[in-house]
C-alpha atoms as a PDB file:
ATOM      1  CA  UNK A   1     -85.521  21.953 108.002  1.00  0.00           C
ATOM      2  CA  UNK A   2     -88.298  23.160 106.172  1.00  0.00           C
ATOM      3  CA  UNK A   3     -91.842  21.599 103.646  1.00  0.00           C
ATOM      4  CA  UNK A   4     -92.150  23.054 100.859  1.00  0.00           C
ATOM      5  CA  UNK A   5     -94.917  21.936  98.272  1.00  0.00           C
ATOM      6  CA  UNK A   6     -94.264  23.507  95.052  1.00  0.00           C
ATOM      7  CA  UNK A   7     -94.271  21.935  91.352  1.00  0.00           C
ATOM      8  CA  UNK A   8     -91.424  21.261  88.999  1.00  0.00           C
ATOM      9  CA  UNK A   9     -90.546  21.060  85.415  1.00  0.00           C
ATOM     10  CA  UNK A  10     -88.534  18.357  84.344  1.00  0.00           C
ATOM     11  CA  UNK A  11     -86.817  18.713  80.786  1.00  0.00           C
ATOM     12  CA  UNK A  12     -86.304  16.909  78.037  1.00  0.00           C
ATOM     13  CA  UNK A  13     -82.382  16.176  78.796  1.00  0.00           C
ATOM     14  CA  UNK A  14     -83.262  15.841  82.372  1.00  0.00           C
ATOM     15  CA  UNK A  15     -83.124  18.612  84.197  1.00  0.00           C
ATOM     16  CA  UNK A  16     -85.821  19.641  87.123  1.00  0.00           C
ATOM     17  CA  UNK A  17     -86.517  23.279  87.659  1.00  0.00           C
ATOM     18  CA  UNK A  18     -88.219  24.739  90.373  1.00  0.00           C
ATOM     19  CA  UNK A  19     -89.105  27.842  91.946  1.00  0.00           C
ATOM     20  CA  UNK A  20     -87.390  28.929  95.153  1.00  0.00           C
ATOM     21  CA  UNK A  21     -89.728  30.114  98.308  1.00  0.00           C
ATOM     22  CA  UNK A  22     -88.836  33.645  99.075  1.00  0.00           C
ATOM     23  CA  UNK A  23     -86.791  33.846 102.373  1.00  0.00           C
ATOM     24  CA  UNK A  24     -84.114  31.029 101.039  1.00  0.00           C
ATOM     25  CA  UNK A  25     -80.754  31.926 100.834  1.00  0.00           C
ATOM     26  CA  UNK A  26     -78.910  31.011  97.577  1.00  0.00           C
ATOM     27  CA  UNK A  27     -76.997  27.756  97.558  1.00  0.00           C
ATOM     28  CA  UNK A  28     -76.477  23.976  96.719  1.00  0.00           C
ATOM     29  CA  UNK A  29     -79.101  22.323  99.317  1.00  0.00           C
ATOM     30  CA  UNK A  30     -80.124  18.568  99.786  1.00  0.00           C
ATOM     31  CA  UNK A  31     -83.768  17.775  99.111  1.00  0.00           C
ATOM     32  CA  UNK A  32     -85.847  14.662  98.904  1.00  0.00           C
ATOM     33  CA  UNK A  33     -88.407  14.847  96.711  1.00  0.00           C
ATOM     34  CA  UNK A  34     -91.548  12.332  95.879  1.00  0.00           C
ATOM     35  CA  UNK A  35     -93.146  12.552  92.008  1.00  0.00           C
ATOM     36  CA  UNK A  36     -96.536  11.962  91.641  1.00  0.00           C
ATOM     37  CA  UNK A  37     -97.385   9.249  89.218  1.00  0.00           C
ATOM     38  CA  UNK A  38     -98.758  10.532  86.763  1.00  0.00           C
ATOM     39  CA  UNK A  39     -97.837  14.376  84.936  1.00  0.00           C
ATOM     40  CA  UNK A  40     -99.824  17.411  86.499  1.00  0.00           C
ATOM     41  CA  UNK A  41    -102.550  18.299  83.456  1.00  0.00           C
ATOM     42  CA  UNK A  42    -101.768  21.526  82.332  1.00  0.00           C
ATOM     43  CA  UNK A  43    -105.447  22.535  82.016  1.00  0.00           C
ATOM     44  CA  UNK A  44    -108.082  22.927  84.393  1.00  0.00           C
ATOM     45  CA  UNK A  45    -111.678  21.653  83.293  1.00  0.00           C
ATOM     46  CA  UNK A  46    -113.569  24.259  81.995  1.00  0.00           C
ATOM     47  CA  UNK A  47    -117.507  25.118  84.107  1.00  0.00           C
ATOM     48  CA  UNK A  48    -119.943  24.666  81.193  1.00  0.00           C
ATOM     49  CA  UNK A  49    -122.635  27.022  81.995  1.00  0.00           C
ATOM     50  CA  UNK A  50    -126.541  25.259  82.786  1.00  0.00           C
ATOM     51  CA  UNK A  51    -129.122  24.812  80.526  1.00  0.00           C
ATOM     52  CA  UNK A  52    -131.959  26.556  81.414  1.00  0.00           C
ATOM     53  CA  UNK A  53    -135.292  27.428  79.563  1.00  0.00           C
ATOM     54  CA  UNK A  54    -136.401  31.137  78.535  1.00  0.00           C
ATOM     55  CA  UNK A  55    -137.662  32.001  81.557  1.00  0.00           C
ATOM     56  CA  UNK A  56    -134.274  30.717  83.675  1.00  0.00           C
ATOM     57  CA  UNK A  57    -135.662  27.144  85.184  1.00  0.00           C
ATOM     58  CA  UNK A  58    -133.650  24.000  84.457  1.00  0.00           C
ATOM     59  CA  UNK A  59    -134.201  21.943  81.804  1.00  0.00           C
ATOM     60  CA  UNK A  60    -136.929  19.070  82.447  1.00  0.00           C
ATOM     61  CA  UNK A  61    -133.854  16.824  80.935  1.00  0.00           C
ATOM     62  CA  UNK A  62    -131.065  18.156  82.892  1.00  0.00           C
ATOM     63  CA  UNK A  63    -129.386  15.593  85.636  1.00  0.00           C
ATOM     64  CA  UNK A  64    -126.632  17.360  87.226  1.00  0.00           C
ATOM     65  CA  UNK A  65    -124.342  14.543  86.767  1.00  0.00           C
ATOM     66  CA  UNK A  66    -120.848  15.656  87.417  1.00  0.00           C
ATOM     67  CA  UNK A  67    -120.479  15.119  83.157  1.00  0.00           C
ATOM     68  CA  UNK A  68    -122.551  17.323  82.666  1.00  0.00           C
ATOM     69  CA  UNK A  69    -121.261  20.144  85.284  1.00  0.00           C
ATOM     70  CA  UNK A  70    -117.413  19.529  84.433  1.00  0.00           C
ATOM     71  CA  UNK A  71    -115.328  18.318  81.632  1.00  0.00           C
ATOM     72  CA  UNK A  72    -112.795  16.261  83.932  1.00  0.00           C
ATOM     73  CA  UNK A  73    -112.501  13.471  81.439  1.00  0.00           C
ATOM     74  CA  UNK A  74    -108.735  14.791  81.159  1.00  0.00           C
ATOM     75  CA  UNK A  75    -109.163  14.902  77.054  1.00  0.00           C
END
């Protein structure tokens, strides 16, 4: 018996795809498998670059707040 982490794709009449770790042999093969809540976001935030002045210090105004570092706010 082996782990194997790994993502699927459900469709929209139901099916679940997934890809097979290399070393498996083909064949029908029970599996148990636990879905996450919510959907896996198919994009990762995006690094926004820091604002720095002319001569490359930060900003008097800048925070570091994780808003300002990421967008995370999963829109």
């Amino acid at each position: 018996m082996r782990t194997i982490e790994t993502t699927i794709t459900i469709t929209e009449d139901g099916r679940m795809t997934a890809p097979a770790p290399s070393g498996v042999a083909p064949g029908r093969r029970k599996v148990v498998l636990v879905l996450a809540d919510e959907p896996e976001r198919t994009h990762r935030p995006q690094r926004r670059a820091l604002p720095l002045t002319q001569n490359g210090r930060l900003a008097e105004n800048v925070t570091l707040s994780r808003e300002e570092l990421y967008d995370d706010t999963g829109r």
